[in-house]
N, C-alpha and C. Protein backbone atom coordinates (compact mmCIF):
# COMPACT_ATOMS: atom_id res chain seq x y z
N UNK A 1 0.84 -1.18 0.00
CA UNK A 1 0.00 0.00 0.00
C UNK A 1 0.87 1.22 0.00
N UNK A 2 0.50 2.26 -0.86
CA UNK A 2 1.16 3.56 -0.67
C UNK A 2 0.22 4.90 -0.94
N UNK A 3 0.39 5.38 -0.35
CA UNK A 3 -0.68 6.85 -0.80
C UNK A 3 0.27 8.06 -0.67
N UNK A 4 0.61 8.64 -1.71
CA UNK A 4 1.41 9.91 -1.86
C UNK A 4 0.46 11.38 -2.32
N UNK A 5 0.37 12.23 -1.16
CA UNK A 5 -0.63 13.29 -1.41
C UNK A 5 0.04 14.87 -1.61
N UNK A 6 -1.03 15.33 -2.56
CA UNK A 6 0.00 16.37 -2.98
C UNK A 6 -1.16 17.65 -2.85
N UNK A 7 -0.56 18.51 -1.80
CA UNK A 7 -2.02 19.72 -1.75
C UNK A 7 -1.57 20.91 -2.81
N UNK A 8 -2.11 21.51 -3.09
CA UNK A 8 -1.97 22.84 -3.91
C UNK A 8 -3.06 23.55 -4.22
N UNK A 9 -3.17 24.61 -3.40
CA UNK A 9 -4.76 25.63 -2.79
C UNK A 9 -5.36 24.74 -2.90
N UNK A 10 -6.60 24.55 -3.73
CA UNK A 10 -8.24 24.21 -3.64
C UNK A 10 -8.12 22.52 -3.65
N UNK A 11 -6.96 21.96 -4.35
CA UNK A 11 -7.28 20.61 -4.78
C UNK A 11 -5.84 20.27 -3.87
N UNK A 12 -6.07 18.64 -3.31
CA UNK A 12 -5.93 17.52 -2.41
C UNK A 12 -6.00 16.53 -3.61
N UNK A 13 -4.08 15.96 -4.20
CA UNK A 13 -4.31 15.00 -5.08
C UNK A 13 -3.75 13.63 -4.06
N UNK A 14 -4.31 12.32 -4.65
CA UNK A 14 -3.83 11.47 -3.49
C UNK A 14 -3.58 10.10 -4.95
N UNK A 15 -2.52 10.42 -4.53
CA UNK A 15 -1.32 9.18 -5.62
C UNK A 15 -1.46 7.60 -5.00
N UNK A 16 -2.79 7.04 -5.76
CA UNK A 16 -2.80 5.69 -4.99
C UNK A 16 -1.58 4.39 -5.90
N UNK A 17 -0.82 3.77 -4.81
CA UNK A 17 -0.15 2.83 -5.91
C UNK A 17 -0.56 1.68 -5.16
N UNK A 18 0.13 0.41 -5.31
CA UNK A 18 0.04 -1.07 -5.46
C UNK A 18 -1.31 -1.70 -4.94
N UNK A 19 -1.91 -2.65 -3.95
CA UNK A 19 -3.02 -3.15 -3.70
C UNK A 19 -3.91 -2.60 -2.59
N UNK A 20 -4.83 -2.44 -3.20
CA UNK A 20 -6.37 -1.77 -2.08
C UNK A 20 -7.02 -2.75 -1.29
N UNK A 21 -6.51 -3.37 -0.46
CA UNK A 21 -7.64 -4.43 0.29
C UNK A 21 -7.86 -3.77 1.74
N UNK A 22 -8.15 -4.62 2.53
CA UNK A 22 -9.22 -3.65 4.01
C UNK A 22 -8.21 -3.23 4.82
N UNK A 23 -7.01 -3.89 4.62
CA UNK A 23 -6.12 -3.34 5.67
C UNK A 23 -4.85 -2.24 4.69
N UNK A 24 -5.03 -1.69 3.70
CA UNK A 24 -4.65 -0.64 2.99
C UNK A 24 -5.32 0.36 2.64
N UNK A 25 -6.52 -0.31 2.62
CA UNK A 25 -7.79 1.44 2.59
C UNK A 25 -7.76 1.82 3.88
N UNK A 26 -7.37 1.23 4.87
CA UNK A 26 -7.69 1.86 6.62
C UNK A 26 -6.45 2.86 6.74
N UNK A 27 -5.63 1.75 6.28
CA UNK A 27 -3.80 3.11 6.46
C UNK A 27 -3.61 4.38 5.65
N UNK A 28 -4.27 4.35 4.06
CA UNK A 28 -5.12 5.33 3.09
C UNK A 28 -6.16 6.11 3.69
N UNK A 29 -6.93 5.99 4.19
CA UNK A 29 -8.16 6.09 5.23
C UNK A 29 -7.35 7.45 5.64
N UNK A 30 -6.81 6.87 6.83
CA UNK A 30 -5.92 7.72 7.62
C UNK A 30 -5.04 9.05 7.35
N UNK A 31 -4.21 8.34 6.34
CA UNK A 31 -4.11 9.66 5.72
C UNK A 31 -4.71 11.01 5.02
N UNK A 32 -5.44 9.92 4.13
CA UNK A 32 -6.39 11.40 3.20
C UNK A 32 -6.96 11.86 4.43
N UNK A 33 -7.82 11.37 5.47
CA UNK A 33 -8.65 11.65 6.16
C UNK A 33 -7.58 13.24 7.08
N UNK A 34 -6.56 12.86 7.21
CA UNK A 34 -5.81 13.81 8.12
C UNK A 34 -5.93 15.21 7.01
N UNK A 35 -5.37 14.66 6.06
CA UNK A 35 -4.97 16.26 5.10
C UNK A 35 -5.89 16.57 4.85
N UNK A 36 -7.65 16.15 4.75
CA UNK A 36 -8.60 16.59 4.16
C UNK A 36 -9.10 17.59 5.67
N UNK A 37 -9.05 17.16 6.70
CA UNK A 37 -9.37 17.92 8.00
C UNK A 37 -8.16 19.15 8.29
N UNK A 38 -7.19 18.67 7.79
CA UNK A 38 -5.74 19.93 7.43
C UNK A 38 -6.27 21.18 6.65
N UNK A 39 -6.40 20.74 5.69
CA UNK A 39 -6.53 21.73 4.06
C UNK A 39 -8.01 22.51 4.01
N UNK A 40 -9.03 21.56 4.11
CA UNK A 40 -10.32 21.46 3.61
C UNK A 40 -10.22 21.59 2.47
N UNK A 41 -10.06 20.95 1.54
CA UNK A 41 -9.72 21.38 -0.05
C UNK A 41 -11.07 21.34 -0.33
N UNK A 42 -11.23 22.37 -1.52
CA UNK A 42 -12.35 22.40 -2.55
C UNK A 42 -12.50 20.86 -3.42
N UNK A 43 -11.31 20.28 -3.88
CA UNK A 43 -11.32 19.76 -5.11
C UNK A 43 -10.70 18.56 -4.51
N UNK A 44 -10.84 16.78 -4.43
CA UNK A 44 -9.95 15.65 -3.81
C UNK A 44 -10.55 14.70 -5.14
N UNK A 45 -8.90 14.56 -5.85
CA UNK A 45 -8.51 14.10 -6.71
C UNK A 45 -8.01 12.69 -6.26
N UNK A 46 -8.47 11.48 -6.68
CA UNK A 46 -7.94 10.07 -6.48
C UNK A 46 -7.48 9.94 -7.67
N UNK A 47 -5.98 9.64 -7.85
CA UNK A 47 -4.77 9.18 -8.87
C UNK A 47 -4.88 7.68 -8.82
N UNK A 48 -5.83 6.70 -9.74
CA UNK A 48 -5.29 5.36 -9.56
C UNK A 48 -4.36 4.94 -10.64
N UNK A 49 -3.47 5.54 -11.01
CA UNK A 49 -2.72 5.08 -12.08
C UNK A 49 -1.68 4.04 -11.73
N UNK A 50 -1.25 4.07 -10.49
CA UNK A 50 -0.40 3.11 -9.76
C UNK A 50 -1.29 1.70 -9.07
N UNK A 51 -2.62 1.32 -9.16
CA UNK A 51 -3.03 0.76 -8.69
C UNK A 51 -3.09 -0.65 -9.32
N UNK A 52 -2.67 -1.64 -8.46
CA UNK A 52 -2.47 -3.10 -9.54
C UNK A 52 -3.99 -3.75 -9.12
N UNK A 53 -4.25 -3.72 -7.44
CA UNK A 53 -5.31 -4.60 -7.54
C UNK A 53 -6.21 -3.71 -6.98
N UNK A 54 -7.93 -4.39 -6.57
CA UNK A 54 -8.10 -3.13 -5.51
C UNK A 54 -9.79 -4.04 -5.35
N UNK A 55 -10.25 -4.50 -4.31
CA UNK A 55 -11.20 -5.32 -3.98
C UNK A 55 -12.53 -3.71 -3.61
N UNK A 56 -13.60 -4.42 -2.66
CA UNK A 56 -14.28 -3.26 -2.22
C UNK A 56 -14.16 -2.73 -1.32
N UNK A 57 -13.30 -2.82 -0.75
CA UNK A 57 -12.48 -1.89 0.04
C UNK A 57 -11.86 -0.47 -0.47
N UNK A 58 -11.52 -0.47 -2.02
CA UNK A 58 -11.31 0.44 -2.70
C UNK A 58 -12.35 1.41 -2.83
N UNK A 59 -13.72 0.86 -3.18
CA UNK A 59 -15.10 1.77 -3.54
C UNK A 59 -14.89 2.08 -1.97
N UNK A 60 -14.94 1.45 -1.13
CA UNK A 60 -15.87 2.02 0.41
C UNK A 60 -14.28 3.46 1.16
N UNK A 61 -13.61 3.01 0.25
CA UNK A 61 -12.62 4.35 0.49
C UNK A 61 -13.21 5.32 -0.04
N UNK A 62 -13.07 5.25 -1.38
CA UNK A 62 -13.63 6.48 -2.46
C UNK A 62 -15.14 7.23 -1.58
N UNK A 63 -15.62 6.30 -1.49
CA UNK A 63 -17.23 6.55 -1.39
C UNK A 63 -17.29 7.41 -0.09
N UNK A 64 -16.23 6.98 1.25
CA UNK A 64 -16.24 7.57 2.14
C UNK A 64 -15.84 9.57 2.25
N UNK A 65 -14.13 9.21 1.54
CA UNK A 65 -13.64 10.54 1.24
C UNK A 65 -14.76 11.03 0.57
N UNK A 66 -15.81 10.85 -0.13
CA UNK A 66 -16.75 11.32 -1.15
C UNK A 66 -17.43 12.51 -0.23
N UNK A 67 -17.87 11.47 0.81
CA UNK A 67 -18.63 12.16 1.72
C UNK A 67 -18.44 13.66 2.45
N UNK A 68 -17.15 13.21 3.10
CA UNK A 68 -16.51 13.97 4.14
C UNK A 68 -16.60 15.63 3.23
N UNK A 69 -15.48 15.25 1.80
CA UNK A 69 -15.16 16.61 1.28
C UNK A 69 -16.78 17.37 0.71
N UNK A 70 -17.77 16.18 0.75
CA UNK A 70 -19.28 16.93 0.42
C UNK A 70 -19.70 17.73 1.27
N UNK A 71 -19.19 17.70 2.97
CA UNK A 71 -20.09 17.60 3.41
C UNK A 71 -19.91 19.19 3.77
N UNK A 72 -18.59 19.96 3.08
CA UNK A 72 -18.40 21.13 2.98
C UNK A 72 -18.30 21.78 1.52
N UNK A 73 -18.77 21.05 1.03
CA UNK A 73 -19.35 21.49 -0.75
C UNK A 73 -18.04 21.26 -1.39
N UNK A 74 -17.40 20.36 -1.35
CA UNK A 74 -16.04 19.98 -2.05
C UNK A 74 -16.69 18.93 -3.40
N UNK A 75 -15.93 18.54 -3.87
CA UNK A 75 -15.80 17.72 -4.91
C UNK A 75 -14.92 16.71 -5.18
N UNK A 76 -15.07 15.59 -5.71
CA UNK A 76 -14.32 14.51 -5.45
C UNK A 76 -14.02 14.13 -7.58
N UNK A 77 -12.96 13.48 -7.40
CA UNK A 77 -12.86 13.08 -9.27
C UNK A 77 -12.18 11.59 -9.23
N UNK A 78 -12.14 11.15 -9.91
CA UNK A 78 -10.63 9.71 -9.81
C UNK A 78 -10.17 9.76 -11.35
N UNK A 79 -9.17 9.49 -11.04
CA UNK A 79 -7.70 9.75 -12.51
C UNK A 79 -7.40 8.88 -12.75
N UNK A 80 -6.86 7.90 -13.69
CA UNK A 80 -6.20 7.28 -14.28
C UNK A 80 -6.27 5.83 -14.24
N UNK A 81 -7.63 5.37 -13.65
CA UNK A 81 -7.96 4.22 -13.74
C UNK A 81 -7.29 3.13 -14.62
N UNK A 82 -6.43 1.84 -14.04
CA UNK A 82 -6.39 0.80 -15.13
C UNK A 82 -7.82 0.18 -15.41
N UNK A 83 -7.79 -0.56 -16.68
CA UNK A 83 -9.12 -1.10 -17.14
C UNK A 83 -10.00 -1.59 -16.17
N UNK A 84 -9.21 -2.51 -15.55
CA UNK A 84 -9.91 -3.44 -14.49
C UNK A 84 -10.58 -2.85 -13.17
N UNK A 85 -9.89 -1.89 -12.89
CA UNK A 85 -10.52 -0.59 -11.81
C UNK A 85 -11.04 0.11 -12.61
N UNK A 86 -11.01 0.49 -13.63
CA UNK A 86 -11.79 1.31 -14.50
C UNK A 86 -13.75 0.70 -13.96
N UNK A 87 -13.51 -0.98 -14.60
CA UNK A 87 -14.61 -1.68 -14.53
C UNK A 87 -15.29 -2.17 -13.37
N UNK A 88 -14.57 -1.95 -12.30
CA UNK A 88 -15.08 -2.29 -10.83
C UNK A 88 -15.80 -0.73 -10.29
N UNK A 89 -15.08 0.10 -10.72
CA UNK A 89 -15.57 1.95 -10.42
C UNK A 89 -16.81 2.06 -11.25
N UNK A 90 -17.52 1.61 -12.37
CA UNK A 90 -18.00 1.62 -13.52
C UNK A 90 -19.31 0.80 -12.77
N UNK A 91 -18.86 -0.28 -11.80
CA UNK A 91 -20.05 -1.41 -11.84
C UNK A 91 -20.82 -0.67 -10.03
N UNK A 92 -19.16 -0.01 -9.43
CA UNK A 92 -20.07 0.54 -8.30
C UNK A 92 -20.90 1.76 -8.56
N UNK A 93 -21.03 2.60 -9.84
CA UNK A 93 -21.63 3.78 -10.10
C UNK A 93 -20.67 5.17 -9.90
N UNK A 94 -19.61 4.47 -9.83
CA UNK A 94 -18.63 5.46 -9.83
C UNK A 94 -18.19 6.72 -11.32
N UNK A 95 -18.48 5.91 -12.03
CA UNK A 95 -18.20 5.79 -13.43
C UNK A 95 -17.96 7.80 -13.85
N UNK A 96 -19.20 7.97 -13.21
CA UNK A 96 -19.94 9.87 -13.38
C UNK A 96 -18.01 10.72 -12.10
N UNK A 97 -17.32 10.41 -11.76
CA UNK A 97 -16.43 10.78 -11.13
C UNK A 97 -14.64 10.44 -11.80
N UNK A 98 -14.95 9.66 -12.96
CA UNK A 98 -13.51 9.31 -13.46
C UNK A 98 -13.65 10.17 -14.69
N UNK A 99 -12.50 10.58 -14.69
CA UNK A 99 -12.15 11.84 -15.81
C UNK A 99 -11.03 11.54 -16.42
């Protein structure tokens, strides 16, 4: 698991790399969760371009940060999906958030 986050004013980017299962979205969790209560960013960008695997533990990350940055009128996006997360983001209704 790795999460590399990068703030700059409004937007909170968060560089996800290798496997998403329950005990790597909690340590991910943790982090975004700190810088998003740090920053309050307008804009929280999920980078999966580094991501090899990623179960539902991955959606119930996304879905969570979703919340939090809503719940001060922020906005959430996800980047660089491989196919296969492309198609798991796609089947949870994520699909309207990858750019």
């Amino acid at each position: 698991m790795s999460v590399r986050l990068s703030n700059s004013g409004d937007t909170l980017i968060a560089f996800l790399s290798g496997e998403i299962d329950h005990h790597a979205a909690a340590e991910m969790r943790f982090f975004i969760d700190g810088e998003l209560e740090r920053s309050t960013p307008k804009i929280l960008i999920f980078d999966f371009s580094g991501v090899e695997f990623m179960d539902s533990s991955g959606i119930g990350l996304v879905l969570g940060r979703i919340r939090v940055i809503s719940g001060w009128g922020g906005k959430a996006a996800i980047e660089n999906p491989r196919p296969l997360i492309r198609k798991m983001l796609t089947l949870a209704g994520l699909e309207r958030l990858i750019r």
